[in-house]
Protein backbone atom coordinates (compact mmCIF):
# COMPACT_ATOMS: atom_id res chain seq x y z
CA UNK A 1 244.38 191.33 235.87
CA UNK A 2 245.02 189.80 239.23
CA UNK A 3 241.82 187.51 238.96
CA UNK A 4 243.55 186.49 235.50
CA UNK A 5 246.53 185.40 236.82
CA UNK A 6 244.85 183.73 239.80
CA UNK A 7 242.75 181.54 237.30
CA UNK A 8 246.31 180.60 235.41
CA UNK A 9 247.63 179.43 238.19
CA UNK A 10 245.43 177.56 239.51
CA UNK A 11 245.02 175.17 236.05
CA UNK A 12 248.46 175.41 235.95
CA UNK A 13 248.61 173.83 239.24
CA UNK A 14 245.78 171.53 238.36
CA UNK A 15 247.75 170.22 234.90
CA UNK A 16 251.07 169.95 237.12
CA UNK A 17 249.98 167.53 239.28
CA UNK A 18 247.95 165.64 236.42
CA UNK A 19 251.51 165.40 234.74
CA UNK A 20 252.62 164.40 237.89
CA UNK A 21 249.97 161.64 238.25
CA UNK A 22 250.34 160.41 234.87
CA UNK A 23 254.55 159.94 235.31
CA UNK A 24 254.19 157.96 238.31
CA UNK A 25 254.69 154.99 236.99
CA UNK A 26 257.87 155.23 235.27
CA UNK A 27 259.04 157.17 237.92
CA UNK A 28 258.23 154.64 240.04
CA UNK A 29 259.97 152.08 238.18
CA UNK A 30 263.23 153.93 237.61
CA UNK A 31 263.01 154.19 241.38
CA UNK A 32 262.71 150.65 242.06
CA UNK A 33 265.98 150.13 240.22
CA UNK A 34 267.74 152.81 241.64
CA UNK A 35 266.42 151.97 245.03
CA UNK A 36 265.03 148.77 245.69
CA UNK A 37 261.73 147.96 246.13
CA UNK A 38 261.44 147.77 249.80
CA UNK A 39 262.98 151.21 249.99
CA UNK A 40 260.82 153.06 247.71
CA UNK A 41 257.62 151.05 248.69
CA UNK A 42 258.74 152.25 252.58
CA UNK A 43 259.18 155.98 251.58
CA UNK A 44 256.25 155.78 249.27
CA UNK A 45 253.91 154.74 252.01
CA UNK A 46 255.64 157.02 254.22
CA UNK A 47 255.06 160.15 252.17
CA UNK A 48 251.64 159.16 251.39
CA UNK A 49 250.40 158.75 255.20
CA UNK A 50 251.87 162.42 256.07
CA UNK A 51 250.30 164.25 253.25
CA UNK A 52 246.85 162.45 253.79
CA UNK A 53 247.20 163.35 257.13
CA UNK A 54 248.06 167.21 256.54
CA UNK A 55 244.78 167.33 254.54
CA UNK A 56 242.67 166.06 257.09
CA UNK A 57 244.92 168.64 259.30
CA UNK A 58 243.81 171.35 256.79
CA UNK A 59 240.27 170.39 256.91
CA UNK A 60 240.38 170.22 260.47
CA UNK A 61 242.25 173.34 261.77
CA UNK A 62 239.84 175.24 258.86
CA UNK A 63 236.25 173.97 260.51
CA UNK A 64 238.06 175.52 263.86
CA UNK A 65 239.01 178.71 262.22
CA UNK A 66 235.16 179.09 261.44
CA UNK A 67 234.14 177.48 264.47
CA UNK A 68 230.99 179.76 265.24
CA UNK A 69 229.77 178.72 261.74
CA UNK A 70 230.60 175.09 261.68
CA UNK A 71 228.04 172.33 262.82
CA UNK A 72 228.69 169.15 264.52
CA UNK A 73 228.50 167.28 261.52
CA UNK A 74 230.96 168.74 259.60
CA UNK A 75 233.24 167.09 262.02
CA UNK A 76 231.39 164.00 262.32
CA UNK A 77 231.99 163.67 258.33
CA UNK A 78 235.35 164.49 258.41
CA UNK A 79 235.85 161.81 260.63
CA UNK A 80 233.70 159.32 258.76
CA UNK A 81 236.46 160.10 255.73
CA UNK A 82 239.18 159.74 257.65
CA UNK A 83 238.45 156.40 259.06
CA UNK A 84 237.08 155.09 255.87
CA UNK A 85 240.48 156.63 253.69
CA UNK A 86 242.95 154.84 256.47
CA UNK A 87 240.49 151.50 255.89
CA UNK A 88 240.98 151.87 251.86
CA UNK A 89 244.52 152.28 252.14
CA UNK A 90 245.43 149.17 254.57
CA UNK A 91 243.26 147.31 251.42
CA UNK A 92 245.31 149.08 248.61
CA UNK A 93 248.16 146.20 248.19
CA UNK A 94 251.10 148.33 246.62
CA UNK A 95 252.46 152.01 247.54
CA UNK A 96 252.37 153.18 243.67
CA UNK A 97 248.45 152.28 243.99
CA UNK A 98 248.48 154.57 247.24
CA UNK A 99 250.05 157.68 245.51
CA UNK A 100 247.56 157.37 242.82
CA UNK A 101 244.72 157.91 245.32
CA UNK A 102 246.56 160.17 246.88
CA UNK A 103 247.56 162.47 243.43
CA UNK A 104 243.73 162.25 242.65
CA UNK A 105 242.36 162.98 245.80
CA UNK A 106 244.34 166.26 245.14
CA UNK A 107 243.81 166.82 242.18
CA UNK A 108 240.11 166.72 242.61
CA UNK A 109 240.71 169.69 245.16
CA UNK A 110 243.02 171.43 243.14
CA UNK A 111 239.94 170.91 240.31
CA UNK A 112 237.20 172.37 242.60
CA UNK A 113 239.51 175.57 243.17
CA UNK A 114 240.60 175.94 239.82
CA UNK A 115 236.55 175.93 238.46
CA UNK A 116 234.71 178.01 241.20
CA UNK A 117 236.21 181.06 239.43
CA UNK A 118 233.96 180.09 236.66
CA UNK A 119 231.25 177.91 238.18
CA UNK A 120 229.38 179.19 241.08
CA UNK A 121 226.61 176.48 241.39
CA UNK A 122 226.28 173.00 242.07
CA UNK A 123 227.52 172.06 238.60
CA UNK A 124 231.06 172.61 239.79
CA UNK A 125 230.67 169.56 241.88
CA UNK A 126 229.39 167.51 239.11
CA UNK A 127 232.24 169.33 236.23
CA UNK A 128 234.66 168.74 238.80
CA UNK A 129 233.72 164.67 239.11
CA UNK A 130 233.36 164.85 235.37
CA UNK A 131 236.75 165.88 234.42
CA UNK A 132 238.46 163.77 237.12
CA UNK A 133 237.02 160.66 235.49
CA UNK A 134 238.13 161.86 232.03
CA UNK A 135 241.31 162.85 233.52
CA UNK A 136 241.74 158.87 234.99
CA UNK A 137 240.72 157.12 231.67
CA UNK A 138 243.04 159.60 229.45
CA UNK A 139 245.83 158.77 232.02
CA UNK A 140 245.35 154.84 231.87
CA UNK A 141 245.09 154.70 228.14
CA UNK A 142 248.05 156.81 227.51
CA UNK A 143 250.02 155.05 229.93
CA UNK A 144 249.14 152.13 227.74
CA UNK A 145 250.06 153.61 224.82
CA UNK A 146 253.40 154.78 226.18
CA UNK A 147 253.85 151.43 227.23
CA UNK A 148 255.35 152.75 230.67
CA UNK A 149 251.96 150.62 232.65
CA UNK A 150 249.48 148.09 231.34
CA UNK A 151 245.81 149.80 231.17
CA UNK A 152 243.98 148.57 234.26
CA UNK A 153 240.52 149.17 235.27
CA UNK A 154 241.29 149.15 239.28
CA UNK A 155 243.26 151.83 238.71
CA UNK A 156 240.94 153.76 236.92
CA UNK A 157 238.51 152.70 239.94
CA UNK A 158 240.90 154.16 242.19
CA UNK A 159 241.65 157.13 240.72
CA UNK A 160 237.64 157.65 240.37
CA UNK A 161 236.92 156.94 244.06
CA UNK A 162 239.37 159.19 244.99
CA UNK A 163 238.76 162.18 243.21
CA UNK A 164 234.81 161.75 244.06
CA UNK A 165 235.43 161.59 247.66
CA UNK A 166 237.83 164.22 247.52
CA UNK A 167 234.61 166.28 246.17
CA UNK A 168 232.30 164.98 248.84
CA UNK A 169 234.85 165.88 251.59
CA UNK A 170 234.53 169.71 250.17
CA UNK A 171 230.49 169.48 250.20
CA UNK A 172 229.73 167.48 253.65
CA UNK A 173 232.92 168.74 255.19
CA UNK A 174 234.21 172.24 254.44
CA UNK A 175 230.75 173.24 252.74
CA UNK A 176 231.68 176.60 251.15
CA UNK A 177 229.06 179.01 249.78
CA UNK A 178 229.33 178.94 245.58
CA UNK A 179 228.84 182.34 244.77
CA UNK A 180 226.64 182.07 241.92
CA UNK A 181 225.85 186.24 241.81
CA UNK A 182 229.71 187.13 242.34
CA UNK A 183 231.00 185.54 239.28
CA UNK A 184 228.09 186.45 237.01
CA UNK A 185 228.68 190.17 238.18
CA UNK A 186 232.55 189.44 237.23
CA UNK A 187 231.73 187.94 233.78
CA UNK A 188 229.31 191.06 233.32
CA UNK A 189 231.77 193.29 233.82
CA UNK A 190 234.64 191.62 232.15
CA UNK A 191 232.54 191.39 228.73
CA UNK A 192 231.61 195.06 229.50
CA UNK A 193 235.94 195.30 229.91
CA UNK A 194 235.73 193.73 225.95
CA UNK A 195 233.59 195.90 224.90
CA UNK A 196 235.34 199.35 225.85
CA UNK A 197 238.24 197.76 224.47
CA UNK A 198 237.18 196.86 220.94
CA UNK A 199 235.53 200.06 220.88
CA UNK A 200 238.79 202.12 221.82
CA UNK A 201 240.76 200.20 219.52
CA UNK A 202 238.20 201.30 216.84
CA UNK A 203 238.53 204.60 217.26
């Protein structure tokens, strides 16, 4: 029951900040004209530079937690990310552009937690790119439709490069064991679970 309701939370956590993602740019307009631009740009860019850097924080303070199983170039990657993410964003020329890499770079670890309950090989990796691509077209082309943003393919590039080095920061970086055995034991046992419980109800 508890690994049920760990599982629902965690897509429910995935869709929320797809939603999220997705709103951002009528938020960001309604915003604007609340605001001003320079205001909202300025708190945008703000907001996005302190949550980038509490990830990196996360990553960081987690390779030290496991410090006697951590090599040198775990850090040495996590670096190379962090230099190359601060490089992207001085390109990236507005803040709504910003909190779409950084919504996607989330989501895309929010993704990874949400499918190693199911997947434990490298196929999450590649289901977890998969659906973050989806995930970027769908939000482009209904954004269009809703007419709250114009469909744009940098965006969708973006949004793509984000969530894939989001995934690559979890492989070269944090480099946790998938636990292939573990969840085919818990599948086992929760069909065995179905079983005993169309059979009782049967009775």
């Amino acid at each position: 029951m508890y690994q049920k309701t760990l599982i629902a939370l965690d897509w429910a956590v995935v869709f929320f900040i797809y939603f999220l993602a997705l709103f951002s740019s009528p938020l960001f307009n309604q915003a604007i004209i609340q605001l001003g631009q320079n205001t909202v740009n300025t708190s945008l860019n703000l907001t996005v530079s302190v949550i980038i850097g509490l990830v990196f924080i996360s990553f960081l303070a987690y390779l030290i937690k496991k410090a006697d199983r951590t090599a040198v170039s775990s850090y040495a990657w996590l670096s190379v990310f962090f230099i190359i993410t601060v490089f992207f964003l001085f390109k990236v020329e507005t803040a709504k552009e910003r909190l779409h890499f950084l919504g996607y770079g989330i989501l895309s670890l929010v993704l990874y937690r949400a499918l190693r309950h199911k997947v434990g090989t490298l196929m999450l990796y590649v289901w977890a790119s998969v659906i973050i691509i989806v995930f970027a077209v769908l939000d482009e082309n209904l954004q269009r439709l809703l007419g709250t943003a114009s469909f744009e393919l940098t965006d969708i590039g973006i949004d793509c490069l984000s969530g894939l080095s989001a995934q690559l920061l979890i492989i070269l970086v944090a480099r946790p064991r998938l636990k292939h055995i573990d969840i085919k034991i818990r599948k086992g046992m929760d069909k065995l679970e179905r079983i005993k419980n169309f059979k009782s109800g049967h009775k």
